[in-house]
N, C-alpha and C. Protein backbone atom coordinates (compact mmCIF):
# COMPACT_ATOMS: atom_id res chain seq x y z
N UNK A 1 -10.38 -4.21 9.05
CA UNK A 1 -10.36 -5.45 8.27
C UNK A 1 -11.34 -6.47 8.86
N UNK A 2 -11.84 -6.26 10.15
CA UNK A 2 -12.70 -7.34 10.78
C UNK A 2 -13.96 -7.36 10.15
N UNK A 3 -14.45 -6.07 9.23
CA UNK A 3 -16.04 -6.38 8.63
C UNK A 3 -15.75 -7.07 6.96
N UNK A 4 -14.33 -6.89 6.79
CA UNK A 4 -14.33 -7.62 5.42
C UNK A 4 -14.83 -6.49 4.46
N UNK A 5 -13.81 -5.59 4.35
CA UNK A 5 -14.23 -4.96 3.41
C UNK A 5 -13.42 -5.13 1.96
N UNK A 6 -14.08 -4.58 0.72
CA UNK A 6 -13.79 -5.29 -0.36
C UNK A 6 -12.73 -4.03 -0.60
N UNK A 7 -12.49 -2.89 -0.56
CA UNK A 7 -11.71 -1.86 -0.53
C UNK A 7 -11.11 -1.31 0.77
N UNK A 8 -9.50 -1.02 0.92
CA UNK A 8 -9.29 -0.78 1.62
C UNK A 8 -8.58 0.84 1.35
N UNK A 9 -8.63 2.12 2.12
CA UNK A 9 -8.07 3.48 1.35
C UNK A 9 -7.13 3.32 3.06
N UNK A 10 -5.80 3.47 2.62
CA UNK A 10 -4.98 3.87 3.43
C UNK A 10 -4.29 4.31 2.82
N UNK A 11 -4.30 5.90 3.52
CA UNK A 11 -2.93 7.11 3.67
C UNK A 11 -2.40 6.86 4.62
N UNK A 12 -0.89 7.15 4.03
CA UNK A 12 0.08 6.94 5.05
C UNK A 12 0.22 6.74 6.35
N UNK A 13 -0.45 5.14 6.29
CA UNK A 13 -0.92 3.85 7.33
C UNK A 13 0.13 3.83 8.54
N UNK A 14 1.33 4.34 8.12
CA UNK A 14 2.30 3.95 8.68
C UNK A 14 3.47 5.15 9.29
N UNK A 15 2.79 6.81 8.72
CA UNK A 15 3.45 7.72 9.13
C UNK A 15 4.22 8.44 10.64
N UNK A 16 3.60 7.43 11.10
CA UNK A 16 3.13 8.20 12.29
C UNK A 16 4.17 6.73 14.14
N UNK A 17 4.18 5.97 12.63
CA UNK A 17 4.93 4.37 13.66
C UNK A 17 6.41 4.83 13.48
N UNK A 18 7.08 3.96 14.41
CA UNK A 18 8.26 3.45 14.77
C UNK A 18 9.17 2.43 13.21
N UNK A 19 9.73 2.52 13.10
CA UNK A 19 10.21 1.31 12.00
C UNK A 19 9.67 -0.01 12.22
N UNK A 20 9.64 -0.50 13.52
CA UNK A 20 9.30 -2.13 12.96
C UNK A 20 8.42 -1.72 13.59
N UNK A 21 7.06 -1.15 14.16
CA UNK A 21 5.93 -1.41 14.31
C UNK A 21 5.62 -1.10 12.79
N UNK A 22 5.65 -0.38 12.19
CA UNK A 22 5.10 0.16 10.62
C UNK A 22 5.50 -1.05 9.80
N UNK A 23 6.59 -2.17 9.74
CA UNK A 23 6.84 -3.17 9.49
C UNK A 23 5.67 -4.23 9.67
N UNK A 24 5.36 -4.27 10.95
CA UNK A 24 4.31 -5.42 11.44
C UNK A 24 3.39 -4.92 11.06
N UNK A 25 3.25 -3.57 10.89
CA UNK A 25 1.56 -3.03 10.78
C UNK A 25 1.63 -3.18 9.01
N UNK A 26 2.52 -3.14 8.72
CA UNK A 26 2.55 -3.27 6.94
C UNK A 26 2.36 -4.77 6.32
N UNK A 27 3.00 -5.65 6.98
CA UNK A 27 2.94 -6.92 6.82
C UNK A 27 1.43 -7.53 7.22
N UNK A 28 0.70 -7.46 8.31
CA UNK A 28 -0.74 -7.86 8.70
C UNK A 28 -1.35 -7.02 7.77
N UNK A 29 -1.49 -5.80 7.22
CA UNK A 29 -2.34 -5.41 6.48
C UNK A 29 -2.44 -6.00 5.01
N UNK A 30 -0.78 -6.51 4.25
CA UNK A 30 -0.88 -7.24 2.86
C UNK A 30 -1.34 -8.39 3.09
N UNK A 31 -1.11 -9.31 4.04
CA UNK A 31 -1.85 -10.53 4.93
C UNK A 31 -3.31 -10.65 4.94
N UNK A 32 -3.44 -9.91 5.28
CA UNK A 32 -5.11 -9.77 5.68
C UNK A 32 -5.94 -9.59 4.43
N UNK A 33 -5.36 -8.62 3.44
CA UNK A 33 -6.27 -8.05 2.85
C UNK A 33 -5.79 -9.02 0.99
N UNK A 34 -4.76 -9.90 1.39
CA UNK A 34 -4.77 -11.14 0.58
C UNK A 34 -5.55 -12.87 0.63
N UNK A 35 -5.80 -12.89 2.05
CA UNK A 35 -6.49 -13.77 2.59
C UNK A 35 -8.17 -13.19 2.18
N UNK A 36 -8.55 -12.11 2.53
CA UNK A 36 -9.59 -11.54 2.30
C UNK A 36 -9.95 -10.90 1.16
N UNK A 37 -9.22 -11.11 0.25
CA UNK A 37 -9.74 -10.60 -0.85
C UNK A 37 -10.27 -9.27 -1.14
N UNK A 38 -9.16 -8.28 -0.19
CA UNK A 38 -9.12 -6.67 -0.45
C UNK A 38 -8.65 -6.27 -0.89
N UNK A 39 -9.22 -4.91 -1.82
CA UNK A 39 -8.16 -3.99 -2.50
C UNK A 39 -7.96 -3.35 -1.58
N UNK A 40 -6.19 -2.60 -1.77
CA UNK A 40 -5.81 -1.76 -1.10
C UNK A 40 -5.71 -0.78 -2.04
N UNK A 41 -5.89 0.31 -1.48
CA UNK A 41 -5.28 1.57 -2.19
C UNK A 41 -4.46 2.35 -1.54
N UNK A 42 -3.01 2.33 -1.79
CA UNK A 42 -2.48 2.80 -0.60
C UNK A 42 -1.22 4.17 -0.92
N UNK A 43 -1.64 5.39 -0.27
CA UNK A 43 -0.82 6.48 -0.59
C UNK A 43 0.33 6.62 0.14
N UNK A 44 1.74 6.76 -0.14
CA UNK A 44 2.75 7.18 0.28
C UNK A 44 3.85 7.46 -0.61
N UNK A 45 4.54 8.15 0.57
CA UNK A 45 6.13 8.67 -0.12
C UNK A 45 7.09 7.41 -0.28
N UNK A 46 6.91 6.20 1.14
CA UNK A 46 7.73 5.25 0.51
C UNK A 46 8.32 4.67 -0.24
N UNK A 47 8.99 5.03 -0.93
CA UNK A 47 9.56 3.76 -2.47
C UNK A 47 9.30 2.44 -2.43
N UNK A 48 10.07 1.78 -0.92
CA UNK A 48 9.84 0.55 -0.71
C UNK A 48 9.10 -0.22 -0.28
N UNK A 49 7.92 0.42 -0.09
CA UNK A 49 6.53 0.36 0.54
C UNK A 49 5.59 0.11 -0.79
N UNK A 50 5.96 1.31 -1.86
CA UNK A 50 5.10 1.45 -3.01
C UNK A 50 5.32 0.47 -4.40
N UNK A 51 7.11 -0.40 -3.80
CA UNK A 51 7.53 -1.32 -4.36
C UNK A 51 6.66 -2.95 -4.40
N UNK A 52 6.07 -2.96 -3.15
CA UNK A 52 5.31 -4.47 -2.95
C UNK A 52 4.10 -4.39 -3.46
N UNK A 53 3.51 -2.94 -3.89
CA UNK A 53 2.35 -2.96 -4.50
C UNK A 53 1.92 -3.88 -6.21
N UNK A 54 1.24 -4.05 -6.44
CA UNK A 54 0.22 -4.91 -7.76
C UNK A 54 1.19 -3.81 -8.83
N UNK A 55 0.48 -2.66 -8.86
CA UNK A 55 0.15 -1.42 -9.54
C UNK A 55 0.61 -0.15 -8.99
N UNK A 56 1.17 0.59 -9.32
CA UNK A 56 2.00 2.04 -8.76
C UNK A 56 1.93 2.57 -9.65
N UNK A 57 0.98 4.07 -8.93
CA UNK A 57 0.61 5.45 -10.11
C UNK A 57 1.68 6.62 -9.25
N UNK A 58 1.92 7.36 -9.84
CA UNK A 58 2.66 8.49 -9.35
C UNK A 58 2.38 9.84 -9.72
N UNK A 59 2.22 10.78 -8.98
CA UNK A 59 1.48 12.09 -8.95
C UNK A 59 2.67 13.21 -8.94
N UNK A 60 2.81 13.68 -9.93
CA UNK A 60 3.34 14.52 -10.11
C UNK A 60 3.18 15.29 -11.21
N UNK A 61 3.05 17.13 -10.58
CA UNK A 61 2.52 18.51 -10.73
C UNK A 61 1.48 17.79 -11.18
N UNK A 62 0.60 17.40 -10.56
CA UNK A 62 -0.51 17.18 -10.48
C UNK A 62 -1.15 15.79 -11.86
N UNK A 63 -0.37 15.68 -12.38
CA UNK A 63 -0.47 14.56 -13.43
C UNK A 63 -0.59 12.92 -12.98
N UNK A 64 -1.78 12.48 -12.58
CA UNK A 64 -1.22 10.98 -12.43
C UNK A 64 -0.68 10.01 -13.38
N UNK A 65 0.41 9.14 -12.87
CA UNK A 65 0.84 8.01 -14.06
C UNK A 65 1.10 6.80 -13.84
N UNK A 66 0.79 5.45 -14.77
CA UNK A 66 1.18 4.43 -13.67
C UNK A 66 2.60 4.23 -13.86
N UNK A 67 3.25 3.43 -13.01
CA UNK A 67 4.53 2.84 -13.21
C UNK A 67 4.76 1.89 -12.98
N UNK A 68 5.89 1.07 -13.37
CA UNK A 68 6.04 -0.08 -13.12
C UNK A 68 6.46 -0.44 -11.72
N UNK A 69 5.81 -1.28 -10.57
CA UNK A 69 6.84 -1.53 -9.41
C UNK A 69 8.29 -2.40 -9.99
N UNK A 70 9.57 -2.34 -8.99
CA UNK A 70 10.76 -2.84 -9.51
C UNK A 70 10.37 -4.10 -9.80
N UNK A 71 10.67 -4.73 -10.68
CA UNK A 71 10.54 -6.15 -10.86
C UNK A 71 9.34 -6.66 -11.63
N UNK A 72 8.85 -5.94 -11.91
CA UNK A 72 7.06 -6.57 -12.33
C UNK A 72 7.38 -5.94 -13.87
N UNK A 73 6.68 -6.51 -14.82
CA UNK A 73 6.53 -5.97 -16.09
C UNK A 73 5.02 -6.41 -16.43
């Protein structure tokens, strides 16, 4: 995020953390890349992860689709 990029591609950013480090590391990345004016594109299994997103597509047998996150219409 330090060169300012206008796209950001993160796969499962957070697979690999602890619960609240993947918390902090989830929170500075919507932070950052709202201040900065980045897209994220971001892949995971999370529900509640894929819940804070704009826009949520979902891949299944190979079909992408968008969906609604909870709350957004």
């Amino acid at each position: 995020m330090i060169a300012r990029p206008r796209l950001l591609l993160a796969d499962e950013p957070t697979g690999n953390l602890d619960q609240k480090t993947g918390a902090r590391v989830i929170e500075l990345m919507f932070d950052l890349a709202r201040q900065q004016h980045t897209a994220v594109v971001l892949i995971t299994h999370d529900p509640g992860l894929a819940a804070r997103a704009d826009r949520v597509f979902t891949m299944t047998l190979g079909e992408l689709t968008e969906t609604t996150a909870a709350g957004r219409e």
